[in-house]
N, C-alpha and C. Protein backbone atom coordinates (compact mmCIF):
# COMPACT_ATOMS: atom_id res chain seq x y z
N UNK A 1 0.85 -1.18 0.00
CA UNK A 1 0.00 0.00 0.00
C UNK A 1 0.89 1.24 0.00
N UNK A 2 1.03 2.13 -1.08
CA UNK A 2 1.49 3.20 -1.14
C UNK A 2 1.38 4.26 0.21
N UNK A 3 2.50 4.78 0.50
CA UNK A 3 2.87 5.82 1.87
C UNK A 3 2.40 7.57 0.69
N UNK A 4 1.78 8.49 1.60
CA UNK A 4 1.97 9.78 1.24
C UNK A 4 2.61 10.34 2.36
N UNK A 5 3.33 11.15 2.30
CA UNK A 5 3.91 11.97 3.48
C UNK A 5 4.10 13.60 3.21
N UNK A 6 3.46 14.04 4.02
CA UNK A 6 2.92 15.56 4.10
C UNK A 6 4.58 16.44 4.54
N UNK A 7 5.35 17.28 4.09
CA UNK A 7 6.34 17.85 4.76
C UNK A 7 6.16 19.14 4.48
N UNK A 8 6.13 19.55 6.23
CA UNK A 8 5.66 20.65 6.35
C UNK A 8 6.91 21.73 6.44
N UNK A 9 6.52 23.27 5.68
CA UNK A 9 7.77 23.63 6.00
C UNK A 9 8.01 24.39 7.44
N UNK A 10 6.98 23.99 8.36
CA UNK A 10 7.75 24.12 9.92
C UNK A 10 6.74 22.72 10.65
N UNK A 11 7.90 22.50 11.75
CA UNK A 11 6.94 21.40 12.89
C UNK A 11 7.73 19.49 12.10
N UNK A 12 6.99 18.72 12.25
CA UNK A 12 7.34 17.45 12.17
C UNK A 12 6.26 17.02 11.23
N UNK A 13 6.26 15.97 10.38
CA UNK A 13 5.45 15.13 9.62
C UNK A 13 5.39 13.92 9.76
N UNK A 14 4.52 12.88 10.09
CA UNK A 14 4.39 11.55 9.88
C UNK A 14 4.08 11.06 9.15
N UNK A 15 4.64 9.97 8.75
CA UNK A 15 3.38 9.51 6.82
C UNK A 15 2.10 8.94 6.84
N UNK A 16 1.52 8.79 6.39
CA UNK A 16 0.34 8.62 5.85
C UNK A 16 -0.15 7.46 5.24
N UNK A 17 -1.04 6.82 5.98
CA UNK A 17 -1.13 5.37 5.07
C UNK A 17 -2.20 5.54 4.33
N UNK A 18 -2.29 5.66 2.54
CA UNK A 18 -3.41 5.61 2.17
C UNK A 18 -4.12 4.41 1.51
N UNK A 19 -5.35 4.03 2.21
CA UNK A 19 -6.08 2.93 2.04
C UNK A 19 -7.81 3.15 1.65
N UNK A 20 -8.18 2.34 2.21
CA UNK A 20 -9.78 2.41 1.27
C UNK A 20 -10.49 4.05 1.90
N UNK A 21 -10.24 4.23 2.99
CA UNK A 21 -10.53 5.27 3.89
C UNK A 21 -9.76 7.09 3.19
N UNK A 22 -11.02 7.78 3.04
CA UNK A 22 -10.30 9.01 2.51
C UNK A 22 -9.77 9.69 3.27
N UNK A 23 -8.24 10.61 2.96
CA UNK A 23 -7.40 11.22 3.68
C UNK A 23 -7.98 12.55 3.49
N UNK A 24 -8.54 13.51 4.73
CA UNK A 24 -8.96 14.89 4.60
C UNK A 24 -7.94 15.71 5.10
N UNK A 25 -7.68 16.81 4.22
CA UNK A 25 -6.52 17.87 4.26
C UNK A 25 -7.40 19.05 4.88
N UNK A 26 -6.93 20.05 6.17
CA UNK A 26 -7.93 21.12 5.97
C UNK A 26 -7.05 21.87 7.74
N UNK A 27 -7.80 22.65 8.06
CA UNK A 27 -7.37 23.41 9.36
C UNK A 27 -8.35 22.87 10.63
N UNK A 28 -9.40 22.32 10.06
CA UNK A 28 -10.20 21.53 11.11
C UNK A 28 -9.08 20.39 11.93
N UNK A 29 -9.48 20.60 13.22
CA UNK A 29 -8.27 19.34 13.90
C UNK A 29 -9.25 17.88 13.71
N UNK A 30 -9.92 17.84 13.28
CA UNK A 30 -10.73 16.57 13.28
C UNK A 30 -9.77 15.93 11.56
N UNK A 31 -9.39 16.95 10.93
CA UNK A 31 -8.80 16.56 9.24
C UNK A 31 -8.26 15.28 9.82
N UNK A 32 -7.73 14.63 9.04
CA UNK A 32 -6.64 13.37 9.21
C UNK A 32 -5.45 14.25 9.12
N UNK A 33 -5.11 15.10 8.53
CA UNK A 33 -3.42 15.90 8.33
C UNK A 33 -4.10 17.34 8.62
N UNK A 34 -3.87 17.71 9.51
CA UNK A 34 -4.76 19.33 10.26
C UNK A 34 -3.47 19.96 9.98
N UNK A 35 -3.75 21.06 9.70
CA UNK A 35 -3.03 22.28 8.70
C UNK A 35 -2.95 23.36 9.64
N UNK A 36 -1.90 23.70 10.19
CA UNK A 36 -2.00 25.44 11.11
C UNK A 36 -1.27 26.38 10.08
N UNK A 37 -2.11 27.03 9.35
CA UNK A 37 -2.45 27.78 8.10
C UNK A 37 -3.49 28.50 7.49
N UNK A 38 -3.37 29.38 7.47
CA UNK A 38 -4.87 30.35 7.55
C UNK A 38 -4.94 29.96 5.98
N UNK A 39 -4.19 30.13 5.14
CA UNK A 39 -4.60 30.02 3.64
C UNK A 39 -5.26 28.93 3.73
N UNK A 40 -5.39 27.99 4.46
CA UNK A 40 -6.45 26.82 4.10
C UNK A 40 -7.73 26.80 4.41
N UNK A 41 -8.46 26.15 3.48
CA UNK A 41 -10.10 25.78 4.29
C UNK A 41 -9.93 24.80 5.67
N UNK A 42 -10.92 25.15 6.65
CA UNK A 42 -10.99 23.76 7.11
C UNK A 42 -11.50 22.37 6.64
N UNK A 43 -12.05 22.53 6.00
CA UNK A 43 -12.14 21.38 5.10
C UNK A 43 -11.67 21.77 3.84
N UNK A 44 -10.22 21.43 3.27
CA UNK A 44 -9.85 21.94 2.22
C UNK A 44 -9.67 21.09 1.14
N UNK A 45 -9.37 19.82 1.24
CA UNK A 45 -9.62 18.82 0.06
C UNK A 45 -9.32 17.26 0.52
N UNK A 46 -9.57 16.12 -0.33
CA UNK A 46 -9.81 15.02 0.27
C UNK A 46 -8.81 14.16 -0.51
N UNK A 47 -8.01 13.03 -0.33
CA UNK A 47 -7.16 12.62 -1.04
C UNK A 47 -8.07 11.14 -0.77
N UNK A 48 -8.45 10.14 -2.21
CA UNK A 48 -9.59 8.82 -1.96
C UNK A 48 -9.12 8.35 -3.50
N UNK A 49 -9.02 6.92 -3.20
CA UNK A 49 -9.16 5.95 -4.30
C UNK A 49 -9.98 6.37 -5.73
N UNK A 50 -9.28 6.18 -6.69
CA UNK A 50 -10.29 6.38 -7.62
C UNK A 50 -10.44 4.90 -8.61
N UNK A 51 -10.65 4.45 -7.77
CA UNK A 51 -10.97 2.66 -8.04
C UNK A 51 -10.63 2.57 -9.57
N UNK A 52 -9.07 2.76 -9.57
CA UNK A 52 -8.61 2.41 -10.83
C UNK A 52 -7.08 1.72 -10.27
N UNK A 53 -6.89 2.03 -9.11
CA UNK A 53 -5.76 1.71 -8.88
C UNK A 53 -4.82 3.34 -7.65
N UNK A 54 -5.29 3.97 -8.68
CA UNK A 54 -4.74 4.98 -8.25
C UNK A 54 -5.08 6.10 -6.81
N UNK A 55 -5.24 7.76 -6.96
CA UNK A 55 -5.90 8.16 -6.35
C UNK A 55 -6.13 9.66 -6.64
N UNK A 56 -7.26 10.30 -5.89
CA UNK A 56 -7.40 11.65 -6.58
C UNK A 56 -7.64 12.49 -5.47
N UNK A 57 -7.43 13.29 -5.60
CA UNK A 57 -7.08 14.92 -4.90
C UNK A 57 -8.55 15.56 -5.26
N UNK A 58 -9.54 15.93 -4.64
CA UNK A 58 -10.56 16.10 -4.15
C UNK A 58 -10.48 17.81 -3.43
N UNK A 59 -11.52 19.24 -4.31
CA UNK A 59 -11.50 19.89 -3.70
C UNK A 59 -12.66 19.86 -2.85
N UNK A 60 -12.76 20.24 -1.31
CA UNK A 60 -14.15 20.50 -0.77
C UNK A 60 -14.86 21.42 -0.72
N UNK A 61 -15.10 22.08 -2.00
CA UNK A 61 -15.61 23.32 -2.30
C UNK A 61 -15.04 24.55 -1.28
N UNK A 62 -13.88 24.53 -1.13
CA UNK A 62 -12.75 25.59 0.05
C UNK A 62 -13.12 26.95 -1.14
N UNK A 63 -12.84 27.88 0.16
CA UNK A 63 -12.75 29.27 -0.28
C UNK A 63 -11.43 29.87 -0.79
N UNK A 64 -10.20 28.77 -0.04
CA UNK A 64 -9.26 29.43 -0.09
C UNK A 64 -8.29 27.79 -1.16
């Protein structure tokens, strides 16, 4: 199962296991990868299978 790993340019990163379950990017602390970053939505986009194999990057209708 393919690793994503988020590197932030301040603080620490852990990787990311992506599996059937979608990975949410955003400033909400509930996200799976929570963002301390005002340019972001809190719900800012979703990283999910696109049952081809692969995977797709998902906006959540963010403002920013």
């Amino acid at each position: 199962m393919p690793n994503l790993k988020l590197i932030p340019i301040r603080g620490q990163s852990q990787p990311i296991l992506l599996g059937a379950d979608p990975v949410t990017i955003g400033r909400s602390p509930e996200s799976t990868i929570p963002l301390v970053d005002e340019r972001a939505s809190r719900l800012h986009c979703q990283i999910e299978p696109d049952g081809a194999g692969g995977w797709r990057v998902r906006d959540l209708n963010s403002r920013n």
